[in-house]
Protein backbone atom coordinates (compact mmCIF):
# COMPACT_ATOMS: atom_id res chain seq x y z
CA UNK A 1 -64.34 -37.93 6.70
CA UNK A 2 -62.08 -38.68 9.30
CA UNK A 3 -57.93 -38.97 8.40
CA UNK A 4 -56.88 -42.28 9.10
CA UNK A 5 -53.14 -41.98 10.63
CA UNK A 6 -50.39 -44.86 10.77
CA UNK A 7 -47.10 -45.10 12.10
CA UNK A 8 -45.44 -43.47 9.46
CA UNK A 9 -47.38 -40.20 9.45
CA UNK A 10 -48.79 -39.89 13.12
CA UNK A 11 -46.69 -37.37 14.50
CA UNK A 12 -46.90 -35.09 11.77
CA UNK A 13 -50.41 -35.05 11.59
CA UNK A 14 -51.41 -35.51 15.50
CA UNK A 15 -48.04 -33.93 17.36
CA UNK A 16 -47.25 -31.44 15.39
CA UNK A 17 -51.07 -29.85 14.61
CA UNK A 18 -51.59 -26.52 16.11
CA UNK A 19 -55.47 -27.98 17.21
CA UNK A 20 -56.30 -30.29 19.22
CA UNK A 21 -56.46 -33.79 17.99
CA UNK A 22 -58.91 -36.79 18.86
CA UNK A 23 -57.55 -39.89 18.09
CA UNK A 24 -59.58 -43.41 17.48
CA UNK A 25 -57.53 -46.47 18.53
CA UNK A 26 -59.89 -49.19 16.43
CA UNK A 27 -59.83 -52.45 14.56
CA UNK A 28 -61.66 -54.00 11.57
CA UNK A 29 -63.05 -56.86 13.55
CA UNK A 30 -63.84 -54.82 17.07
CA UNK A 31 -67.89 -54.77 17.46
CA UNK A 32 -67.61 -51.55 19.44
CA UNK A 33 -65.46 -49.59 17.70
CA UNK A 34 -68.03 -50.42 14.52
CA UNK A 35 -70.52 -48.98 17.06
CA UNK A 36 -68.67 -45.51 17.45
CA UNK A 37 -67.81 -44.81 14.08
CA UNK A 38 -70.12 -43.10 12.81
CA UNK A 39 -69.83 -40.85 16.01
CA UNK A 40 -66.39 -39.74 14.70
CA UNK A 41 -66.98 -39.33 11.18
CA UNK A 42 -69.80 -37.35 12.44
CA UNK A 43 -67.30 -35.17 14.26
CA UNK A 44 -64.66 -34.80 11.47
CA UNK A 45 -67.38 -32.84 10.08
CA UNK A 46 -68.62 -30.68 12.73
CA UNK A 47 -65.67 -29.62 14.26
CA UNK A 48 -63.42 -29.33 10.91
CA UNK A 49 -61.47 -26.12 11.04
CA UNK A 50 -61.25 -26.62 15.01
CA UNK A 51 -60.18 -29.55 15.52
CA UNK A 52 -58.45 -33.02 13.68
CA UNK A 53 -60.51 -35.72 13.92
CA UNK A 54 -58.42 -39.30 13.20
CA UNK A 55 -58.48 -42.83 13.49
CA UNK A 56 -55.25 -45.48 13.80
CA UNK A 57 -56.14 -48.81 13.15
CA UNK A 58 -53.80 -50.54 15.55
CA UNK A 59 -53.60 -53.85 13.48
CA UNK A 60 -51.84 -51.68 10.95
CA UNK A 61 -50.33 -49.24 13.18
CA UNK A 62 -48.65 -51.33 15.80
CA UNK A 63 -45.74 -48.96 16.67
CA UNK A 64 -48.19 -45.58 17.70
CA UNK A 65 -50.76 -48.26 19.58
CA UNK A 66 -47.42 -49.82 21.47
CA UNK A 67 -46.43 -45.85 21.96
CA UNK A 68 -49.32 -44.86 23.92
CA UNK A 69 -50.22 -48.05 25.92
CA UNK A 70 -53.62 -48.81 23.81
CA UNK A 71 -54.42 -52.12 25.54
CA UNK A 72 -58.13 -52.23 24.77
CA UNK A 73 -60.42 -51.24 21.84
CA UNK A 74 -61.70 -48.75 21.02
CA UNK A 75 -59.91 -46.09 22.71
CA UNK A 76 -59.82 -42.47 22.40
CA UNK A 77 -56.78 -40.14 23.14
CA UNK A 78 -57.15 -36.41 23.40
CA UNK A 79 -54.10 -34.67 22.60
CA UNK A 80 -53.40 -30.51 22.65
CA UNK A 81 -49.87 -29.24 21.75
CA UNK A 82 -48.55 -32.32 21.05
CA UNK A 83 -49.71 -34.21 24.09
CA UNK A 84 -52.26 -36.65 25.36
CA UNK A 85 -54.89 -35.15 27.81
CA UNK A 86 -57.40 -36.61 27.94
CA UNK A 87 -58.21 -40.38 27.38
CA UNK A 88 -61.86 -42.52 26.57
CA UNK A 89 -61.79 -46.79 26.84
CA UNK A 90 -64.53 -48.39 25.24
CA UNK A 91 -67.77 -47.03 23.21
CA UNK A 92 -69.73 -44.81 25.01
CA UNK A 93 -72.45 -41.98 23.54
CA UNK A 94 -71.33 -39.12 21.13
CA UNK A 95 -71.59 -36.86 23.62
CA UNK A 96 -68.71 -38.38 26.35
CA UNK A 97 -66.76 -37.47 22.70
CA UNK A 98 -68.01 -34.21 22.30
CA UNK A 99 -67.53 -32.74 25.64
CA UNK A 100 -63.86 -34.02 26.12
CA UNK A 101 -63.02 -32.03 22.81
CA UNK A 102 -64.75 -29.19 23.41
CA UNK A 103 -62.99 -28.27 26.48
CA UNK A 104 -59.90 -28.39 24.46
CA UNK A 105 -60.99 -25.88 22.09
């Protein structure tokens, strides 16, 4: 299961892991970001031990989605060593997900 990350606990868990971290920007009431969940709990499992898998719901979370410029839901930031590179807007297939973290690895 994926770790859900706030304000509070973001940068220990995302900027500080020694993997590389995707991130989920989502809400409870976006339709798409419904649509790609099951695409990253999916992940959490198949890449645990290589890489953190997490969502931020930014309802909850407004101080990381205000951070990193999340405008639109969902969106997906790739971080390595403690820094976004790579970014995803909007749902799109597993494997657009895949591929962007597996060149990190």
């Amino acid at each position: 299961m994926a770790l859900h990350v706030n304000d509070t606990n973001f940068d220990e868990i995302v900027i500080n892991s020694d993997k590389p971290v995707m991130v989920d920007f989502w809400a409870e009431w976006c339709g798409p970001c419904r649509m790609i969940a099951p695409f990253v709990e999916e992940m959490s499992t198949e890449f645990e031990g290589k890489a953190v898998i997490v969502k931020c719901d930014v309802d909850s979370s407004p101080g990381v989605a205000q951070r990193f410029g999340i405008r639109n839901i969902p969106t997906t930031l790739f971080f390595k060593d403690g820094n976004v590179v790579d970014k995803q807007v909007g749902a799109v297939p597993k494997t657009n997900f895949v591929s962007k973290l597996e060149i990190l690895l």
